[in-house]
C-alpha atoms as a PDB file:
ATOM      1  CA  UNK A   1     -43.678   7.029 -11.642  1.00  0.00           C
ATOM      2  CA  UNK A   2     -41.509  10.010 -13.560  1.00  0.00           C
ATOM      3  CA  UNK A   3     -42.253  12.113 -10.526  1.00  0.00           C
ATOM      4  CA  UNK A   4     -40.583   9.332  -7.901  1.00  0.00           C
ATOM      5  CA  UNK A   5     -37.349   9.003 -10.711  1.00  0.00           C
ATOM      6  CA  UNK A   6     -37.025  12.561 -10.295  1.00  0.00           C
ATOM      7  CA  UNK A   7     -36.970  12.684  -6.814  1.00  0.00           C
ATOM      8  CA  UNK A   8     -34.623   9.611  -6.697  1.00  0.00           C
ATOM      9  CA  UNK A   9     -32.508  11.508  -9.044  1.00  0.00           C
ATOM     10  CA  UNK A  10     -32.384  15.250  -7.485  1.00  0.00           C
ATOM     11  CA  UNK A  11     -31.761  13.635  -4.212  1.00  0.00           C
ATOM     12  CA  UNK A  12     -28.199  14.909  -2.686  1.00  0.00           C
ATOM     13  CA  UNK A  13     -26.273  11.305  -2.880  1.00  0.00           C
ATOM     14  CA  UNK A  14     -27.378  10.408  -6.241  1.00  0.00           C
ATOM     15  CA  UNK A  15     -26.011  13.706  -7.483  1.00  0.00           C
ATOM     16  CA  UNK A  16     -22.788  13.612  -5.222  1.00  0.00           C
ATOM     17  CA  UNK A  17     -22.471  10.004  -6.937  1.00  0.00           C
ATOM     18  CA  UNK A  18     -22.557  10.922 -10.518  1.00  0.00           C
ATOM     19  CA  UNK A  19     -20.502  14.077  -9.899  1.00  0.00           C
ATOM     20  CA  UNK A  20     -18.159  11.650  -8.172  1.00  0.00           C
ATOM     21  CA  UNK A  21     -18.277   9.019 -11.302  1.00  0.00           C
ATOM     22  CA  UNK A  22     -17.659  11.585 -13.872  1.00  0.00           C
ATOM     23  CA  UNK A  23     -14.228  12.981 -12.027  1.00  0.00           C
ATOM     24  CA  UNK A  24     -13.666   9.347 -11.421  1.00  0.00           C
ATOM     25  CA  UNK A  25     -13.813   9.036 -15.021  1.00  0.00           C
ATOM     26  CA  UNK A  26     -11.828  11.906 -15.621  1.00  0.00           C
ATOM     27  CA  UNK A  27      -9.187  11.478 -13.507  1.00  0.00           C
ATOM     28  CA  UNK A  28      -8.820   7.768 -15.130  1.00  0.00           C
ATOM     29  CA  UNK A  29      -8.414   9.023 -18.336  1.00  0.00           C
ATOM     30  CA  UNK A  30      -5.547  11.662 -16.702  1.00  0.00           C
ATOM     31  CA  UNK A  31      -3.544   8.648 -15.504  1.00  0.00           C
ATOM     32  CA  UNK A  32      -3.909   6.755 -18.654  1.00  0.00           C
ATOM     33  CA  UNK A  33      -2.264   9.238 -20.403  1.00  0.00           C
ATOM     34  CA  UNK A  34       0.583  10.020 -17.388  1.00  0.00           C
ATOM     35  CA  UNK A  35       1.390   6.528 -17.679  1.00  0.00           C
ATOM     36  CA  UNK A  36       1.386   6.230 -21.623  1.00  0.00           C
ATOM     37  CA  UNK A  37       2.951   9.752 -21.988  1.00  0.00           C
ATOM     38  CA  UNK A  38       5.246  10.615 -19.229  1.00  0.00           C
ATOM     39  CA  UNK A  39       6.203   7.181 -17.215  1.00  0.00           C
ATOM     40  CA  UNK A  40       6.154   4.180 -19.810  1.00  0.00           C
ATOM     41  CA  UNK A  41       8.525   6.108 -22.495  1.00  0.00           C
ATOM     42  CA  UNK A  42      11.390   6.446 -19.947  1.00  0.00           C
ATOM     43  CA  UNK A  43      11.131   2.777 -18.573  1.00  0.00           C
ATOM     44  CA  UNK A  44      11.265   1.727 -21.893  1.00  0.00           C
ATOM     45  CA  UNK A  45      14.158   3.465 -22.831  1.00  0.00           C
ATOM     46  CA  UNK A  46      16.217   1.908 -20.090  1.00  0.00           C
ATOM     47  CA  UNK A  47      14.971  -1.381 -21.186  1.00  0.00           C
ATOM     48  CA  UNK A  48      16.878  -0.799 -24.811  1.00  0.00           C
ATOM     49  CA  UNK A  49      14.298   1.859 -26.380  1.00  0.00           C
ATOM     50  CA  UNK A  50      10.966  -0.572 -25.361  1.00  0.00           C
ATOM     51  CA  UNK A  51       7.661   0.517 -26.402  1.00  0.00           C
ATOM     52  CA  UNK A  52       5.443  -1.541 -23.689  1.00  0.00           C
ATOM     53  CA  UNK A  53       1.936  -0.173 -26.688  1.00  0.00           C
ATOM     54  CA  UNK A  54       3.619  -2.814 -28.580  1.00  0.00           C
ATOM     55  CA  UNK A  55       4.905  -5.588 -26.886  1.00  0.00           C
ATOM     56  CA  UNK A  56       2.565  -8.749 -27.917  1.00  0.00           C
ATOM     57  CA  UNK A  57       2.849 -12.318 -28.441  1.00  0.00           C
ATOM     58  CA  UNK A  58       1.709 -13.233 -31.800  1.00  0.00           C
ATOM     59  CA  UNK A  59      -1.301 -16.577 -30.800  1.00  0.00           C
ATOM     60  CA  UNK A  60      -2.264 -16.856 -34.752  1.00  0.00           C
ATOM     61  CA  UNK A  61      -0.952 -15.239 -37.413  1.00  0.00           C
ATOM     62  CA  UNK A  62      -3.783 -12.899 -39.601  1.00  0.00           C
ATOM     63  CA  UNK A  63      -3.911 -12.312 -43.260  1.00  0.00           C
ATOM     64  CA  UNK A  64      -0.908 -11.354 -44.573  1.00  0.00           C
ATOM     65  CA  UNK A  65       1.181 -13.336 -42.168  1.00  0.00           C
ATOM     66  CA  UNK A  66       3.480 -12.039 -39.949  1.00  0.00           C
ATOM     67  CA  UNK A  67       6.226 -10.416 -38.302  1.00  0.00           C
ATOM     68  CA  UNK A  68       4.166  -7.532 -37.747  1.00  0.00           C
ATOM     69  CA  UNK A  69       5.839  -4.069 -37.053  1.00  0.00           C
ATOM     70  CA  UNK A  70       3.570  -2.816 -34.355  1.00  0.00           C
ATOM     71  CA  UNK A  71       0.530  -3.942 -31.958  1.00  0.00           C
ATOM     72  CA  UNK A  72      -1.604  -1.833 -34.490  1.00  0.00           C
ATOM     73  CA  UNK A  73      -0.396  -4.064 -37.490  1.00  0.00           C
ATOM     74  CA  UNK A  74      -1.296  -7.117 -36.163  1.00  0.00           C
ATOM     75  CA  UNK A  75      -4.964  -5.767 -35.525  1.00  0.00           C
ATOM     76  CA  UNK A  76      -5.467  -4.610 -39.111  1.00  0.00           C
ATOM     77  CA  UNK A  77      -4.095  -7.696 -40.276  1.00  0.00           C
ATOM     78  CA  UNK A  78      -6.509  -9.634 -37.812  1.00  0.00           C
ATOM     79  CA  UNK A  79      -4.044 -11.369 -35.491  1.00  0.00           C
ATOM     80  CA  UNK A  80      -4.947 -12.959 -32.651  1.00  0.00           C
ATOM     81  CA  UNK A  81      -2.447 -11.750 -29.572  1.00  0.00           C
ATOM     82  CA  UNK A  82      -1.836 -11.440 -25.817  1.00  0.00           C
ATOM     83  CA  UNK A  83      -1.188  -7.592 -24.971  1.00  0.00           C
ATOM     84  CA  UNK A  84       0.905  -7.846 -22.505  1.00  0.00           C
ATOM     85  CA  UNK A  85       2.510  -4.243 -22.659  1.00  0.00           C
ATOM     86  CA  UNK A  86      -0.804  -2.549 -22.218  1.00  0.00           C
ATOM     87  CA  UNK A  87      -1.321  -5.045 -19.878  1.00  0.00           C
ATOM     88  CA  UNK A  88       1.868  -3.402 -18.191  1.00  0.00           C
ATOM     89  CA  UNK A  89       0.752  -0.182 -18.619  1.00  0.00           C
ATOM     90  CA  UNK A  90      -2.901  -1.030 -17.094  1.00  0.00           C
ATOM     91  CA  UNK A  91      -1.323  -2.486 -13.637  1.00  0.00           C
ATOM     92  CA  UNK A  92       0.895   0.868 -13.394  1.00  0.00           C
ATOM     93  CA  UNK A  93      -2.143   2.789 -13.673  1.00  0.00           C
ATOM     94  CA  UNK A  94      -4.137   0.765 -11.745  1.00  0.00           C
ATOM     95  CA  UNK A  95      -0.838   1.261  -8.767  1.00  0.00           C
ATOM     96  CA  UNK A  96      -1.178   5.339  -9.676  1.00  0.00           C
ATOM     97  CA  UNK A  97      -4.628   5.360  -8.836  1.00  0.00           C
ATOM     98  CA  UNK A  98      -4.492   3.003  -5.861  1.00  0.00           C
ATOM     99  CA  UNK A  99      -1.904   4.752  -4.427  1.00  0.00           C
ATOM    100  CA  UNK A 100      -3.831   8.426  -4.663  1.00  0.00           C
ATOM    101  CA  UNK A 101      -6.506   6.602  -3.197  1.00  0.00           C
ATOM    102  CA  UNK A 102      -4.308   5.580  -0.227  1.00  0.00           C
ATOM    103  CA  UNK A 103      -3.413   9.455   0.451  1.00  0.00           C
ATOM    104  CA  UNK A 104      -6.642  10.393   0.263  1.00  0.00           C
ATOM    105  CA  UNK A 105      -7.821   7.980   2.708  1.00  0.00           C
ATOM    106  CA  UNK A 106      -4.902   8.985   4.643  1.00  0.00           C
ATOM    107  CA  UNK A 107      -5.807  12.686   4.158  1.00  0.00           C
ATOM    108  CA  UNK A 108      -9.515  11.784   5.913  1.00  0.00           C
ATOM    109  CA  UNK A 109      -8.484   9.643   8.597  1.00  0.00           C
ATOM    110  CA  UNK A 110      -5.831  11.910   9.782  1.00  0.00           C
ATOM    111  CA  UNK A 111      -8.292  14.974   9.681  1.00  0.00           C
ATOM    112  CA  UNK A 112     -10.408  12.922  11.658  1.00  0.00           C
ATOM    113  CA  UNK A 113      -7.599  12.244  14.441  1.00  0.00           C
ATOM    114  CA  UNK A 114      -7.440  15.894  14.424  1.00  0.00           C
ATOM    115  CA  UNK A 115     -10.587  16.171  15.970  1.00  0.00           C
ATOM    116  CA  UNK A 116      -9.997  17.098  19.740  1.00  0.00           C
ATOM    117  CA  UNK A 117     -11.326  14.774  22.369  1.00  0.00           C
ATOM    118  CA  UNK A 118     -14.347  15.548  24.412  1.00  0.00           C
ATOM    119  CA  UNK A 119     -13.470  17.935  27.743  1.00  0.00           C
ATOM    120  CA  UNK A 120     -14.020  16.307  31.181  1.00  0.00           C
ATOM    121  CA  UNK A 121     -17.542  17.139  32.763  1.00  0.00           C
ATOM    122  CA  UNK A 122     -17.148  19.966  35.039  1.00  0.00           C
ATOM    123  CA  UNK A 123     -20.340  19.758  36.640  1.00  0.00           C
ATOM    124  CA  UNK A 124     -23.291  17.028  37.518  1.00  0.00           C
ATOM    125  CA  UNK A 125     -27.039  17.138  38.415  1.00  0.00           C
ATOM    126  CA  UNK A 126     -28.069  16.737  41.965  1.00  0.00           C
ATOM    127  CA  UNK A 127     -29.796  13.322  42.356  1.00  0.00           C
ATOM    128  CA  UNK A 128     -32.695  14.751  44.665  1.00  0.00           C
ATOM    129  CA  UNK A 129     -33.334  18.557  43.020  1.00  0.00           C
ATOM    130  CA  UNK A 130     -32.235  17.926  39.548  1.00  0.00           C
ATOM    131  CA  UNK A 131     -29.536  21.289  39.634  1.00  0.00           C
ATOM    132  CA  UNK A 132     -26.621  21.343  38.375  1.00  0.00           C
ATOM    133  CA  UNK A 133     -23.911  21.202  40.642  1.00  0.00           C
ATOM    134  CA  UNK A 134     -20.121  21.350  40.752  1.00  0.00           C
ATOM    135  CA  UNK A 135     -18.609  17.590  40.135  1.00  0.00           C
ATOM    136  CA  UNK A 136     -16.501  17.779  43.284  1.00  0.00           C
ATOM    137  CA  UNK A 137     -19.824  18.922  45.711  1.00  0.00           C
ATOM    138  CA  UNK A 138     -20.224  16.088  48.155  1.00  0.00           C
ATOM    139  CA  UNK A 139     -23.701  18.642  49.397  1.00  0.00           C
ATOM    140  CA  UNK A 140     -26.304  19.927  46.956  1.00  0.00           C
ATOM    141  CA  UNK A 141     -26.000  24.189  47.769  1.00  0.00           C
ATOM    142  CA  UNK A 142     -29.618  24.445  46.482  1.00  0.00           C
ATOM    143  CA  UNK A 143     -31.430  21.058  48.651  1.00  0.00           C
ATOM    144  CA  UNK A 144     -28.398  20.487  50.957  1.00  0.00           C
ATOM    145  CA  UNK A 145     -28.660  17.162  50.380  1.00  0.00           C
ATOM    146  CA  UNK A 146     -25.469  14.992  51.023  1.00  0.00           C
ATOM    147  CA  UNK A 147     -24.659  13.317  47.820  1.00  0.00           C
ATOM    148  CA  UNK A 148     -23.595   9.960  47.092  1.00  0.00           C
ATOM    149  CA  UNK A 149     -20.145   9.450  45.572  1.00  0.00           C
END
């Protein structure tokens, strides 16, 4: 049974699959941070200095009550809220990634377009002797047959 895992395992998709889930991975955690680091801060400072980590709405109050100062408050003081802000920040990562997606599908199918179509047949096989003939012969050269059209 360990020798048919390891075959399952070493086999080329499996392999291309995990190497695939760990740049997945990866590249997740690179567009978390773009969108935490580099897009949210500006959006939120046209909104009137917004910081989307920390915009909440407060369900239950913990223990000390509330207002809290931050997202992070609330936690420690065992709040019960609705993130919305990372919420935010989750659907413009999610609209990064889709949209890198998109040009790399793009990307593909265009390479694939790329390809160039088959050339016409130049030649065709003699019904009666089997040899290959030009495609505009109406007479086999090698059997002299007359050819159909």
């Amino acid at each position: 049974m360990l020798e048919e895992f390891k075959k399952f395992v070493m086999r080329g998709n499996v392999v291309d699959m995990a190497v695939g889930i760990v740049i997945g991975a990866s590249f997740g955690a690179i567009v978390k941070s773009f969108v935490a680091d580099i897009i949210m801060p500006p959006i939120g400072l046209l909104l009137g200095g917004v910081d989307f980590t920390n915009l909440y709405v407060l369900l239950k109050a913990g223990d000390p009550a509330g207002p809290y100062a931050s997202l992070a408050d609330a936690h420690a003081a065992g709040a019960v809220t609705i993130n919305y802000g990372l919420f935010t920040n989750t659907i413009v990562s999610f609209l990064i990634v889709a949209f890198v997606m998109f040009l790399v599908v793009r990307g593909i199918n265009r390479l694939k377009q790329q390809e160039p179509p088959p050339a016409e047949p130049t030649t065709k096989k003699c019904p009666y002797c089997l040899s290959t003939i030009p495609i505009k012969a109406t007479r086999c050269p090698y059997c002299t047959s007359e050819l159909p059209e």
